[in-house]
PDB file of N, CA and C in Angstrom:
ATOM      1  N   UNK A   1      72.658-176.910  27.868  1.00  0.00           N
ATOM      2  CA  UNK A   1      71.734-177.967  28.237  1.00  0.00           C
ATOM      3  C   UNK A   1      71.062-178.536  26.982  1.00  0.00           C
ATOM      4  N   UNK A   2      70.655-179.850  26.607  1.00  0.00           N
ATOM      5  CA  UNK A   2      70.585-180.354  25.911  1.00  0.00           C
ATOM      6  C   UNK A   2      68.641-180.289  25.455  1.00  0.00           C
ATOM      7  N   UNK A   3      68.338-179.747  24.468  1.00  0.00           N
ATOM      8  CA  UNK A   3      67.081-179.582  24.543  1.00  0.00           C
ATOM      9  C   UNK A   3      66.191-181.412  24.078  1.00  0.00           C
ATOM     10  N   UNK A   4      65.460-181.600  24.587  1.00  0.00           N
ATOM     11  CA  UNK A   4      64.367-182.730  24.312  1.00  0.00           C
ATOM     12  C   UNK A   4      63.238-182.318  22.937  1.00  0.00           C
ATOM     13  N   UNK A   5      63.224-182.238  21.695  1.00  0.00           N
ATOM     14  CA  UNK A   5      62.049-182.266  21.313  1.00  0.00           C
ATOM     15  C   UNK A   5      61.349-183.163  20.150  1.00  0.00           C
ATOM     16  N   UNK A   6      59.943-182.874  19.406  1.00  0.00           N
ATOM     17  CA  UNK A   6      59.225-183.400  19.041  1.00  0.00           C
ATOM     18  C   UNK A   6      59.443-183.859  17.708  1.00  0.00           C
ATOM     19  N   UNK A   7      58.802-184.767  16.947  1.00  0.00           N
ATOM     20  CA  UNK A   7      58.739-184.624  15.397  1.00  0.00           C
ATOM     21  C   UNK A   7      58.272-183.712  14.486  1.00  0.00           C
ATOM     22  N   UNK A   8      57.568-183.042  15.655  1.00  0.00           N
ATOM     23  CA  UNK A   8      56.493-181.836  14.310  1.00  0.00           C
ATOM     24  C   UNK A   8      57.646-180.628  15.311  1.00  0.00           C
ATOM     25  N   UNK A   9      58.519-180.972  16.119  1.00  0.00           N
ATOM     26  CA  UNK A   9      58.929-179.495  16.896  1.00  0.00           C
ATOM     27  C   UNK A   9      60.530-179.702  15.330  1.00  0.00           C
ATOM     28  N   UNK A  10      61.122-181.039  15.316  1.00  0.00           N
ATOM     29  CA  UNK A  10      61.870-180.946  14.068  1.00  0.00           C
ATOM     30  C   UNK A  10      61.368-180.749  13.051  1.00  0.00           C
ATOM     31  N   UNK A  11      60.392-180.485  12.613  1.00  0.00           N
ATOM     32  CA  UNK A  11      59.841-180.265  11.065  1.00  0.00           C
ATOM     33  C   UNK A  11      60.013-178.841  10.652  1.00  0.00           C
ATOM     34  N   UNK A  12      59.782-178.070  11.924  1.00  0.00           N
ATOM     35  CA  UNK A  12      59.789-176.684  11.902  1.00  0.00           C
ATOM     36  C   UNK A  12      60.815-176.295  11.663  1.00  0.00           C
ATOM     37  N   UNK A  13      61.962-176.711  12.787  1.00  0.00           N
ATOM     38  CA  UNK A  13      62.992-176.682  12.866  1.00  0.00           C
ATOM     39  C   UNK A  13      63.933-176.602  11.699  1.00  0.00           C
ATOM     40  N   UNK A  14      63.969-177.922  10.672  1.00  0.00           N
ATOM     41  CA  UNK A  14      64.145-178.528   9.403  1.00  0.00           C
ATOM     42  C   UNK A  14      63.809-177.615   8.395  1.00  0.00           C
ATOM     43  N   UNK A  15      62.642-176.807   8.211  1.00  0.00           N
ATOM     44  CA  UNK A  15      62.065-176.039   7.479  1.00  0.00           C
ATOM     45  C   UNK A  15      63.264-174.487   7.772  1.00  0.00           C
ATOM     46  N   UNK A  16      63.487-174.216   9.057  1.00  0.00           N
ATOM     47  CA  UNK A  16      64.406-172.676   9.444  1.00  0.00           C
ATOM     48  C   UNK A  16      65.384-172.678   9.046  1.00  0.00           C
ATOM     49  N   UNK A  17      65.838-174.250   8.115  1.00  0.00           N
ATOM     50  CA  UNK A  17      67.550-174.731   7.902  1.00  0.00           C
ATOM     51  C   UNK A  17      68.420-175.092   9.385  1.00  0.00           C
ATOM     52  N   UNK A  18      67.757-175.579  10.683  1.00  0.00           N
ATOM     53  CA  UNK A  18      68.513-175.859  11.059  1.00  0.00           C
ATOM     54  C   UNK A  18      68.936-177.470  10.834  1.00  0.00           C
ATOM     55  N   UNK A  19      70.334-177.573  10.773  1.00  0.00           N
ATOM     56  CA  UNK A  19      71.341-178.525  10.776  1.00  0.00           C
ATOM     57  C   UNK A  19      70.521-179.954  11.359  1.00  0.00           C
ATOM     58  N   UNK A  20      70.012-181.081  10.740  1.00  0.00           N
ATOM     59  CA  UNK A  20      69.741-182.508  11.693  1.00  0.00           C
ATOM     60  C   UNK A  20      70.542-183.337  11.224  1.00  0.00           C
ATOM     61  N   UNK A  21      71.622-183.942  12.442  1.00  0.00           N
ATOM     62  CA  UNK A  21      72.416-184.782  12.084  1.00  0.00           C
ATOM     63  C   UNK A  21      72.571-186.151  12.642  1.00  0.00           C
ATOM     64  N   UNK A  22      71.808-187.026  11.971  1.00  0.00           N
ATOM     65  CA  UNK A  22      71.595-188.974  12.041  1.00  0.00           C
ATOM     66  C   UNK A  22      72.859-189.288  12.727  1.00  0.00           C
ATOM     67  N   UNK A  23      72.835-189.613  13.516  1.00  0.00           N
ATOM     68  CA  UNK A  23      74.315-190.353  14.258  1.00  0.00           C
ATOM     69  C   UNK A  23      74.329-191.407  14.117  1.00  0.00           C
ATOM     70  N   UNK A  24      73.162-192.679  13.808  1.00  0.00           N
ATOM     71  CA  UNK A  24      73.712-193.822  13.959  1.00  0.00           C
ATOM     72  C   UNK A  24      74.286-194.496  12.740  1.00  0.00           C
ATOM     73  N   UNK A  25      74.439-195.780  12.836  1.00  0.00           N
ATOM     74  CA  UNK A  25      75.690-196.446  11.897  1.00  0.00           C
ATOM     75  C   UNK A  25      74.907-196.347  10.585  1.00  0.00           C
ATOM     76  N   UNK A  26      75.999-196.595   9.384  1.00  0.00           N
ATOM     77  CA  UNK A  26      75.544-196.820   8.180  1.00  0.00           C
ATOM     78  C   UNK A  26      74.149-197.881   7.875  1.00  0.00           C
ATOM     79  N   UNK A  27      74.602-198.851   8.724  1.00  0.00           N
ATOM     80  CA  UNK A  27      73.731-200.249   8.161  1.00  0.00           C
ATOM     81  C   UNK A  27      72.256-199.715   8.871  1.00  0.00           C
ATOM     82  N   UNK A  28      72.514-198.793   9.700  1.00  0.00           N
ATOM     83  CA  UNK A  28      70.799-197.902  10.219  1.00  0.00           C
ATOM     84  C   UNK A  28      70.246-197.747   9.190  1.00  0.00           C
ATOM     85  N   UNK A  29      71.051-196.814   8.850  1.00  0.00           N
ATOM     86  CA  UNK A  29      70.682-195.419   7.501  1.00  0.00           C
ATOM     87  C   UNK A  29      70.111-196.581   6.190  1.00  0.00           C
ATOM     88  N   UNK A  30      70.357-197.688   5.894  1.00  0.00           N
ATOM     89  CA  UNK A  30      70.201-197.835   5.195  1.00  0.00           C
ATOM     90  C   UNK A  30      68.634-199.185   5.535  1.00  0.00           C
ATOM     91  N   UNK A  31      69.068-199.541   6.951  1.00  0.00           N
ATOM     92  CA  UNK A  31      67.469-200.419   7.152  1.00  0.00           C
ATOM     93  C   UNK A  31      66.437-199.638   7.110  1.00  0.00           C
ATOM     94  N   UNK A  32      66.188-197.783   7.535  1.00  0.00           N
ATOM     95  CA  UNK A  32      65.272-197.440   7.456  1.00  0.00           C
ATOM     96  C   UNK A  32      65.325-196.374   6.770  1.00  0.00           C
ATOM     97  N   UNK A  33      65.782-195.925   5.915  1.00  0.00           N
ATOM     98  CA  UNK A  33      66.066-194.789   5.418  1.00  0.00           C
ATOM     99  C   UNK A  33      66.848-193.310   6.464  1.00  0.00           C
ATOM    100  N   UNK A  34      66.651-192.457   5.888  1.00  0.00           N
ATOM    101  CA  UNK A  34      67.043-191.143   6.952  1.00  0.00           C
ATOM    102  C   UNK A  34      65.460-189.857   6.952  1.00  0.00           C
ATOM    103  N   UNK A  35      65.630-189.306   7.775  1.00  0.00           N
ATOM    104  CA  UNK A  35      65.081-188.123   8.057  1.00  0.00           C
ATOM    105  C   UNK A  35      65.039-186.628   6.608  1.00  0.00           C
ATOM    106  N   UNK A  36      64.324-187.156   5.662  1.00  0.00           N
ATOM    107  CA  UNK A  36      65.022-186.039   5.235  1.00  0.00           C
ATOM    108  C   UNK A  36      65.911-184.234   5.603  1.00  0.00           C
ATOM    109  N   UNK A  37      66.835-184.236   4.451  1.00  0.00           N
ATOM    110  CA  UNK A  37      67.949-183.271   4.702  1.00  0.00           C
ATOM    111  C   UNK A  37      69.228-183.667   6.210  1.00  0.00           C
ATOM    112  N   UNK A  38      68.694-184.721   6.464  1.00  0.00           N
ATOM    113  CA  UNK A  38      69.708-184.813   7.671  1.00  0.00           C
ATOM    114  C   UNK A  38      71.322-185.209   6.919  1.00  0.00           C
ATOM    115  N   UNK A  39      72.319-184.857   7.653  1.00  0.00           N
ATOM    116  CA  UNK A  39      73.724-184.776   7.556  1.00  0.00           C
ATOM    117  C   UNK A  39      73.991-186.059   8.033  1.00  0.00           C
ATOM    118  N   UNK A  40      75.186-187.073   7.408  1.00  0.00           N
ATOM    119  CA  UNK A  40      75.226-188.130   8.463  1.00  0.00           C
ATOM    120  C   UNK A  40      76.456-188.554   8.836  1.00  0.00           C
ATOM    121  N   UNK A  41      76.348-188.803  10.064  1.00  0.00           N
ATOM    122  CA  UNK A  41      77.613-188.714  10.670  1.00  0.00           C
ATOM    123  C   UNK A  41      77.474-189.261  11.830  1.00  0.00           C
ATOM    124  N   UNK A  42      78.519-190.558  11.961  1.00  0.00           N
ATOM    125  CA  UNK A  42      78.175-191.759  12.942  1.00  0.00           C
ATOM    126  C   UNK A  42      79.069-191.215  13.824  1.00  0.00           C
ATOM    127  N   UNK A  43      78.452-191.422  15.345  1.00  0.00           N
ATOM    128  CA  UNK A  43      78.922-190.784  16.478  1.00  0.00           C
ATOM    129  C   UNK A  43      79.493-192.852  16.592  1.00  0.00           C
ATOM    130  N   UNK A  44      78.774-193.258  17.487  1.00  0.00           N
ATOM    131  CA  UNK A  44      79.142-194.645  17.879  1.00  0.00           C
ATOM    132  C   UNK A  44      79.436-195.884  16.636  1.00  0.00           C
ATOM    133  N   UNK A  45      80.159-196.729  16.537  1.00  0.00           N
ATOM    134  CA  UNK A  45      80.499-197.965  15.662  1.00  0.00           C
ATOM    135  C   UNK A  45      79.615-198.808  16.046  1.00  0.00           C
ATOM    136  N   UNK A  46      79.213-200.149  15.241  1.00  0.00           N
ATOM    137  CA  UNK A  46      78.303-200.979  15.655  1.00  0.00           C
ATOM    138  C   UNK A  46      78.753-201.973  16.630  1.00  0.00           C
ATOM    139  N   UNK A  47      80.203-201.972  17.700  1.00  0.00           N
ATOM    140  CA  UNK A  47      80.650-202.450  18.321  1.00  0.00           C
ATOM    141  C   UNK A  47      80.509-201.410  19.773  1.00  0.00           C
ATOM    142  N   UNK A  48      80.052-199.990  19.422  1.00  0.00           N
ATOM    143  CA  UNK A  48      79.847-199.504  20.594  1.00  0.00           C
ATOM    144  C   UNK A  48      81.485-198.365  21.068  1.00  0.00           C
ATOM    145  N   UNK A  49      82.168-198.362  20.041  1.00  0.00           N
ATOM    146  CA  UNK A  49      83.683-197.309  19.922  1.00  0.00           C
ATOM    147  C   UNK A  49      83.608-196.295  19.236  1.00  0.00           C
ATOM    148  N   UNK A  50      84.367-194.975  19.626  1.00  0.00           N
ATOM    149  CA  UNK A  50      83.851-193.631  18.734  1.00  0.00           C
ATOM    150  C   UNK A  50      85.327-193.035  18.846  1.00  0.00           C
ATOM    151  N   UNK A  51      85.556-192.059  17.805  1.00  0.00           N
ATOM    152  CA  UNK A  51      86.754-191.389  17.702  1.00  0.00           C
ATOM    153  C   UNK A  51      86.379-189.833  17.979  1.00  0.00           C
ATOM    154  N   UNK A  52      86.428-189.319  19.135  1.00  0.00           N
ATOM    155  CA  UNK A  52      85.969-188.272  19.427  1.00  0.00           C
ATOM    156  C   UNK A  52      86.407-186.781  18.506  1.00  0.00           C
ATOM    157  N   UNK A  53      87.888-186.955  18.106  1.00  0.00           N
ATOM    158  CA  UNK A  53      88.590-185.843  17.485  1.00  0.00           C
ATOM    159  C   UNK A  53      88.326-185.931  15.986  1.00  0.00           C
ATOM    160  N   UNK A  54      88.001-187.456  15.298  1.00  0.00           N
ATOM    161  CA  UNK A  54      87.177-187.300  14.387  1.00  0.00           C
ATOM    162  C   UNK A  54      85.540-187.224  14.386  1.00  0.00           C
ATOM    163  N   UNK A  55      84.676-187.172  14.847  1.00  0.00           N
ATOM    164  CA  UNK A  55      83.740-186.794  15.100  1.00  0.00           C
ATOM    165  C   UNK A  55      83.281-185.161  14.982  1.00  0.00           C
ATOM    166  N   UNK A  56      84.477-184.635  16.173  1.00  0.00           N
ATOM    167  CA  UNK A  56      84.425-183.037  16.355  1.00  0.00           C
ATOM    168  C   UNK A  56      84.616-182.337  15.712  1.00  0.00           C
ATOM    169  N   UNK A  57      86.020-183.177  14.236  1.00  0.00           N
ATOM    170  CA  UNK A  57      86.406-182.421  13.338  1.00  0.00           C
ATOM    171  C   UNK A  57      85.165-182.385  12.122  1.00  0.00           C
ATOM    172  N   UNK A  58      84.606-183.744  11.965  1.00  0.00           N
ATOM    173  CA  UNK A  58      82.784-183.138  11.047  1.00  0.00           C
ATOM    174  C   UNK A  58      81.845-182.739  11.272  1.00  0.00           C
ATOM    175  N   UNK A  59      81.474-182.773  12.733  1.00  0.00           N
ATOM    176  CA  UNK A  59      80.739-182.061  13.264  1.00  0.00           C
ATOM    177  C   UNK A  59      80.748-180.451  13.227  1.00  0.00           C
ATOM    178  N   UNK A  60      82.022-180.155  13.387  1.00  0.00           N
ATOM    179  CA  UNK A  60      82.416-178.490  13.365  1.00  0.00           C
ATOM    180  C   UNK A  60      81.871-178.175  11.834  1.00  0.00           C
ATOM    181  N   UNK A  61      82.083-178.802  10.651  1.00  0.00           N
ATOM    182  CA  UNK A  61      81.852-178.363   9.550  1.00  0.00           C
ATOM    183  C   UNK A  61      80.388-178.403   8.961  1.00  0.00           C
ATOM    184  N   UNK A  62      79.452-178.919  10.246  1.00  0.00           N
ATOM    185  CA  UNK A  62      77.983-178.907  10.249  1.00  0.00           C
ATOM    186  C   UNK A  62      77.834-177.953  10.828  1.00  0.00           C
ATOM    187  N   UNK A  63      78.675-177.891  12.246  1.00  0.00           N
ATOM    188  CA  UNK A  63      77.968-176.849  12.819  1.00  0.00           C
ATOM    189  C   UNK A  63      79.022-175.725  13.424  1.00  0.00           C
ATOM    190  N   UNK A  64      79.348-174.691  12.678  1.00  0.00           N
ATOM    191  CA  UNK A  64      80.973-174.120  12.682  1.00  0.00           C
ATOM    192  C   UNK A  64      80.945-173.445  14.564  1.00  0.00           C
ATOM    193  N   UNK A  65      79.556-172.794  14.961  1.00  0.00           N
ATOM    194  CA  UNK A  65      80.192-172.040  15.958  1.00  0.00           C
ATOM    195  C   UNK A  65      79.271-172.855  16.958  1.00  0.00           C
ATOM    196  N   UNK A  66      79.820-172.621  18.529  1.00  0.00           N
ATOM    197  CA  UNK A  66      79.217-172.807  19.571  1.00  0.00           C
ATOM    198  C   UNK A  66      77.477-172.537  19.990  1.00  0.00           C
ATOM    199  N   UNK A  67      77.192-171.378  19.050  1.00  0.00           N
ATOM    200  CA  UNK A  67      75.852-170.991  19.259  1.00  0.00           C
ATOM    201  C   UNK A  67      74.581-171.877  18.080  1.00  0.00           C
ATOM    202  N   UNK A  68      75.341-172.233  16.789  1.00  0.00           N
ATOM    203  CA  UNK A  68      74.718-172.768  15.831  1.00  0.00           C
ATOM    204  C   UNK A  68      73.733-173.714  16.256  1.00  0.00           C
ATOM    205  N   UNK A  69      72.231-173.882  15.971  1.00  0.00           N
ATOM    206  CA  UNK A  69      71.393-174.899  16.592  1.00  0.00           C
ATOM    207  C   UNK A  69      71.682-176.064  15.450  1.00  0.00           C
ATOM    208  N   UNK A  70      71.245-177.167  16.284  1.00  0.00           N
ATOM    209  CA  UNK A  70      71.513-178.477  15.625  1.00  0.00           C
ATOM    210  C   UNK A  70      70.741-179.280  16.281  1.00  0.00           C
ATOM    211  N   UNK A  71      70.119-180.545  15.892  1.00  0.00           N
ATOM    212  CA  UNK A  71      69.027-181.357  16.593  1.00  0.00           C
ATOM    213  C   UNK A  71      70.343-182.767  15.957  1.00  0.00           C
ATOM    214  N   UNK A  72      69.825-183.875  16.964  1.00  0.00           N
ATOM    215  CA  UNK A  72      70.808-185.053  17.023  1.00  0.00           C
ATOM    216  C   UNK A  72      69.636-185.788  16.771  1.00  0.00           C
ATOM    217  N   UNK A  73      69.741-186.991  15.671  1.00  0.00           N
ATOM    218  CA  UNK A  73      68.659-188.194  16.162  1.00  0.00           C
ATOM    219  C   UNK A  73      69.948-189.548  15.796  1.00  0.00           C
ATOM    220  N   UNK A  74      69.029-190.367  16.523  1.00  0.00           N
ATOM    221  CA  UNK A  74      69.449-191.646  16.374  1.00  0.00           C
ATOM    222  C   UNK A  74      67.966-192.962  16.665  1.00  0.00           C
ATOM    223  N   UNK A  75      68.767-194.026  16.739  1.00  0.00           N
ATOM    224  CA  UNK A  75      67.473-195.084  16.971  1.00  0.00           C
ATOM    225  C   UNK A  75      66.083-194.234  17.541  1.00  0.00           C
ATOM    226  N   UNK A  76      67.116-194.350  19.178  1.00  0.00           N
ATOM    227  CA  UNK A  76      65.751-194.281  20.150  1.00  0.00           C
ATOM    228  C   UNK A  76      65.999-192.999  21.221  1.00  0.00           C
ATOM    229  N   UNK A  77      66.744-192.441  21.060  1.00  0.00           N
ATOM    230  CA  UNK A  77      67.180-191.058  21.281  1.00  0.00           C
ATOM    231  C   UNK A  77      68.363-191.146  22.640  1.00  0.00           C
ATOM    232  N   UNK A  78      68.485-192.897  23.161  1.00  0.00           N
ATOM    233  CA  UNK A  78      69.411-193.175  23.831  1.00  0.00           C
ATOM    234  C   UNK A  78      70.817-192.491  23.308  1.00  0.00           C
ATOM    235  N   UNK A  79      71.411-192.291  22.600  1.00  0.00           N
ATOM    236  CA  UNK A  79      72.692-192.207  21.955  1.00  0.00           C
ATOM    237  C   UNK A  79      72.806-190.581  21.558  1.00  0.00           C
ATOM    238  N   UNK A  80      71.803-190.379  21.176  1.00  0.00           N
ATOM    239  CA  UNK A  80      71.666-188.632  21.180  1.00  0.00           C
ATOM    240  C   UNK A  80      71.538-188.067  22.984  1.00  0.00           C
ATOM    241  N   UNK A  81      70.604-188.888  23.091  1.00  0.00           N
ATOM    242  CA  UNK A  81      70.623-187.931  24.851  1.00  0.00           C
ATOM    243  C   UNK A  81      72.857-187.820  25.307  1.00  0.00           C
ATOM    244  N   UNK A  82      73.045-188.954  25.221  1.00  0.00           N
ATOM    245  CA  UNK A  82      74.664-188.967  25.824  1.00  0.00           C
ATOM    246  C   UNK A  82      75.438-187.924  25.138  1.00  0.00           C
ATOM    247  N   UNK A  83      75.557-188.333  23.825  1.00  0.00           N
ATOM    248  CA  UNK A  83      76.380-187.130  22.620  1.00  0.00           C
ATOM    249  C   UNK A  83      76.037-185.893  22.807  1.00  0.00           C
ATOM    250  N   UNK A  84      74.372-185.476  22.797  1.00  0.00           N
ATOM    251  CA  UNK A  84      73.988-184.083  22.692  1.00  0.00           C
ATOM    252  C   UNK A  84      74.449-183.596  24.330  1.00  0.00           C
ATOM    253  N   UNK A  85      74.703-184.385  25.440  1.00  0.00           N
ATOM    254  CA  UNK A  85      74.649-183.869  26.642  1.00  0.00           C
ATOM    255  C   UNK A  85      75.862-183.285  26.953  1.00  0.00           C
ATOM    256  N   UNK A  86      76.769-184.356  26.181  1.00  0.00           N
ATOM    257  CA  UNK A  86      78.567-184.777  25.861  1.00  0.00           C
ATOM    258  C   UNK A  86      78.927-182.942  25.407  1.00  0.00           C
ATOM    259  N   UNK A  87      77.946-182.685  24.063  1.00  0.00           N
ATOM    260  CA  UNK A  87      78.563-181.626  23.332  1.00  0.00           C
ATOM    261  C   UNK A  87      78.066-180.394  24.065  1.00  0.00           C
ATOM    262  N   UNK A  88      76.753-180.113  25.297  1.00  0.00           N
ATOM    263  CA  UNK A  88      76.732-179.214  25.566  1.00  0.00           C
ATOM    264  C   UNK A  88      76.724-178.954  26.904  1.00  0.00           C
ATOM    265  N   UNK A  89      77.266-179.629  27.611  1.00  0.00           N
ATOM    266  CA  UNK A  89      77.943-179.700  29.079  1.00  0.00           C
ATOM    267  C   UNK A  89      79.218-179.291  28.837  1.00  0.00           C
ATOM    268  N   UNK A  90      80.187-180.353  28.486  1.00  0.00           N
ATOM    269  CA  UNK A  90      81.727-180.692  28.070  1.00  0.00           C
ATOM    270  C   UNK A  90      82.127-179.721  27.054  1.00  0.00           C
ATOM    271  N   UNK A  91      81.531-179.682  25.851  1.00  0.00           N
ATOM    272  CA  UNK A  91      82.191-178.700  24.679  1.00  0.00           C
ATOM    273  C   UNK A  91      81.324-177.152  24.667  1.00  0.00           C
ATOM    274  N   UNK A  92      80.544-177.159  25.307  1.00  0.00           N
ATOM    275  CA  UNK A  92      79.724-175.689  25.397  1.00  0.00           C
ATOM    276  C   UNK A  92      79.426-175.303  24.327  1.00  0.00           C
ATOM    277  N   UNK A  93      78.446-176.082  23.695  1.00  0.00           N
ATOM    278  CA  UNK A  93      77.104-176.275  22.441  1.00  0.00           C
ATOM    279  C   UNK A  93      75.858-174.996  22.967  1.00  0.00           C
ATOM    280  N   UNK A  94      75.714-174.229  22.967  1.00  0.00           N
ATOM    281  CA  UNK A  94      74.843-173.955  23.775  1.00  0.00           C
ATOM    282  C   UNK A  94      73.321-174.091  22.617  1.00  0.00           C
ATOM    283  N   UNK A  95      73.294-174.556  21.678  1.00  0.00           N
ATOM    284  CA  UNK A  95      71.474-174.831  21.101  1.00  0.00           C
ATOM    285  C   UNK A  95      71.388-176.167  20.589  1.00  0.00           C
ATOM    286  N   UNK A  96      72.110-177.277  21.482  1.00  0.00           N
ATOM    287  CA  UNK A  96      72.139-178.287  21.147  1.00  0.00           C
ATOM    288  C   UNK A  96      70.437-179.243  21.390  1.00  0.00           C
ATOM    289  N   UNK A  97      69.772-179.563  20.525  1.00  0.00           N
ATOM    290  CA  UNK A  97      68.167-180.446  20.770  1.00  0.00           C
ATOM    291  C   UNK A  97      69.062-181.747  20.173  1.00  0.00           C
ATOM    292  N   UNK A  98      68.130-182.541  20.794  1.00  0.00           N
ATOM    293  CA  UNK A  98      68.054-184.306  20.135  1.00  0.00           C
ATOM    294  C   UNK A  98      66.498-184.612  20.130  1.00  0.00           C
ATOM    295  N   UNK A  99      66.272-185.505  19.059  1.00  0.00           N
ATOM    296  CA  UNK A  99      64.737-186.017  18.897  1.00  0.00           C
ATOM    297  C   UNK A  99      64.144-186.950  19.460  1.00  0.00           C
ATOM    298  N   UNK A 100      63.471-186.721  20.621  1.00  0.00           N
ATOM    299  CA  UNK A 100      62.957-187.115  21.565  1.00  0.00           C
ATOM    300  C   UNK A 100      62.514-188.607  21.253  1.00  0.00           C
ATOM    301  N   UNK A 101      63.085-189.887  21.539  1.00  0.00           N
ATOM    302  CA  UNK A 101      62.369-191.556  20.992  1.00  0.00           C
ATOM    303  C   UNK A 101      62.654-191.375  19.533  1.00  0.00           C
ATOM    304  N   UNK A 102      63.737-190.633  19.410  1.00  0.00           N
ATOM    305  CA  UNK A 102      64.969-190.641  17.923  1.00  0.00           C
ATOM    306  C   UNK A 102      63.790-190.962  16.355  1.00  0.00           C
ATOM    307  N   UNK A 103      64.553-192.412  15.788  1.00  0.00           N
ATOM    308  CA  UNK A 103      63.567-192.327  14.336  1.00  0.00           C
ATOM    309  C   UNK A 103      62.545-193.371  14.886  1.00  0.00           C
ATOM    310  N   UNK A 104      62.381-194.029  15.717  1.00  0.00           N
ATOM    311  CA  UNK A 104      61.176-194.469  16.294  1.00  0.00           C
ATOM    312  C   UNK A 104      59.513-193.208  16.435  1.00  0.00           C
ATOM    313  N   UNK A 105      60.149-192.361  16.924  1.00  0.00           N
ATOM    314  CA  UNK A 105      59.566-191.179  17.289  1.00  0.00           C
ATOM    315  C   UNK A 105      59.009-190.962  15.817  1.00  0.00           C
ATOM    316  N   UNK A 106      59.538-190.650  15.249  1.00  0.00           N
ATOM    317  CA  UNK A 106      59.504-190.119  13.515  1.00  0.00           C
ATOM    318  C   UNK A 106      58.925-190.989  12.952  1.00  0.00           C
ATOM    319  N   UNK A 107      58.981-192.101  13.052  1.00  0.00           N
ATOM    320  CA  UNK A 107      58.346-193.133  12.116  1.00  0.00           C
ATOM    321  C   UNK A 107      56.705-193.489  12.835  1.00  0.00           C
ATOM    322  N   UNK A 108      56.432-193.098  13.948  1.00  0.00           N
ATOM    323  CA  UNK A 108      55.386-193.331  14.613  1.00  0.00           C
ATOM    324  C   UNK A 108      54.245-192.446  14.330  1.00  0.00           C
ATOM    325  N   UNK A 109      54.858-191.321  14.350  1.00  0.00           N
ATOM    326  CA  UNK A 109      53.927-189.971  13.631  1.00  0.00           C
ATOM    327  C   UNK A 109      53.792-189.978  12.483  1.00  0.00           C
ATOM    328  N   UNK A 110      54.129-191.440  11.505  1.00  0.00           N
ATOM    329  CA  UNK A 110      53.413-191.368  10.132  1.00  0.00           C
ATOM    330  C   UNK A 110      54.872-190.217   8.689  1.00  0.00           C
ATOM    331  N   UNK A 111      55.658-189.963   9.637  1.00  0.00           N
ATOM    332  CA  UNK A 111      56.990-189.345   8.926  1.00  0.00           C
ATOM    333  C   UNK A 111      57.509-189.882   7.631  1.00  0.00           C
ATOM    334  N   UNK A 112      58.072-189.191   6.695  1.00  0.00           N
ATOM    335  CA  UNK A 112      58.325-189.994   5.077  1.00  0.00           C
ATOM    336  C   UNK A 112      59.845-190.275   5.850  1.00  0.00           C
ATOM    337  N   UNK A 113      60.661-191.025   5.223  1.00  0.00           N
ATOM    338  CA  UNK A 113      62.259-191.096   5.241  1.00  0.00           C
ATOM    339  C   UNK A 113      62.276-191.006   3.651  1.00  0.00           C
ATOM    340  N   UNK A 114      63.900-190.636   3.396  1.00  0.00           N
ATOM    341  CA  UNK A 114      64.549-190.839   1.953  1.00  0.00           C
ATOM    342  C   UNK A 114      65.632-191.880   2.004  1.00  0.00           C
ATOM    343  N   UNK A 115      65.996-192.591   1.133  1.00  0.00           N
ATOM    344  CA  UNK A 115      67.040-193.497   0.967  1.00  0.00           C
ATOM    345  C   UNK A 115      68.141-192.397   1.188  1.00  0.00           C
ATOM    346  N   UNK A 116      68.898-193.574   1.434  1.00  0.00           N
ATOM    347  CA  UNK A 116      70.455-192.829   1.556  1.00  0.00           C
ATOM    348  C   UNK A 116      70.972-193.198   0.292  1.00  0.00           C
ATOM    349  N   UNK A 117      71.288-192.235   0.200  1.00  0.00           N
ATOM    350  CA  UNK A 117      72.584-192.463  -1.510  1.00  0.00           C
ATOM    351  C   UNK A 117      73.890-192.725  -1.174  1.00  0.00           C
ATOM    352  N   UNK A 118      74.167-193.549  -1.775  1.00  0.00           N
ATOM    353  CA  UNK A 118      75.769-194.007  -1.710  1.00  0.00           C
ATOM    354  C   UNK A 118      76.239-193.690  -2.738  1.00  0.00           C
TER     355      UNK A 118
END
């Protein structure tokens, strides 16, 4: 089941080393920066198409086993709720969180971002 949580519940989180991985598109990452330490790795295209077997295959190398916790953000946590629900219904994720109102959420509570490096 897909856990719901906070910005200060990811900070903690972030701090234990668990895994946060930005799903949305490049041209995101780069209008608002990222979350620091997050991994990035676009689940959906900016046309709304995804390659599931590539996805699963970088995802696994974030997060190698079924039990590994991992938090999902995106915009507005629309796109994480589907993916994170996707990976722990369907693929049996079992410590799968997404960030509740995604980097909206984060940016509201006064949160730093870092540029993305290219």
């Amino acid at each position: 089941m897909l856990r719901d949580i906070t910005p200060s519940e990811l900070k903690e989180l972030r701090n234990k080393g668990v895994a946060i991985i930005d799903i949305r598109t490049p041209m995101e990452w780069q209008q608002t920066g990222i979350i620091p330490g997050s991994k990035l790795l676009t689940f959906f295209d900016i046309y709304g198409n995804y390659d599931i077997d590539k996805f699963m295959n970088a995802f696994s190398k974030i997060v190698p086993t079924k039990e590994t916790p991992f938090v999902l953000v995106c915009r507005t946590g629309s796109r994480t709720s589907t993916v994170g629900n996707f990976l722990a219904s369907q693929m049996g994720y079992t410590n799968a969180m997404h960030l509740a109102g995604g980097i909206y959420a984060w940016a509201n509570e006064g949160n730093s971002f870092e540029p993305v490096n290219n």
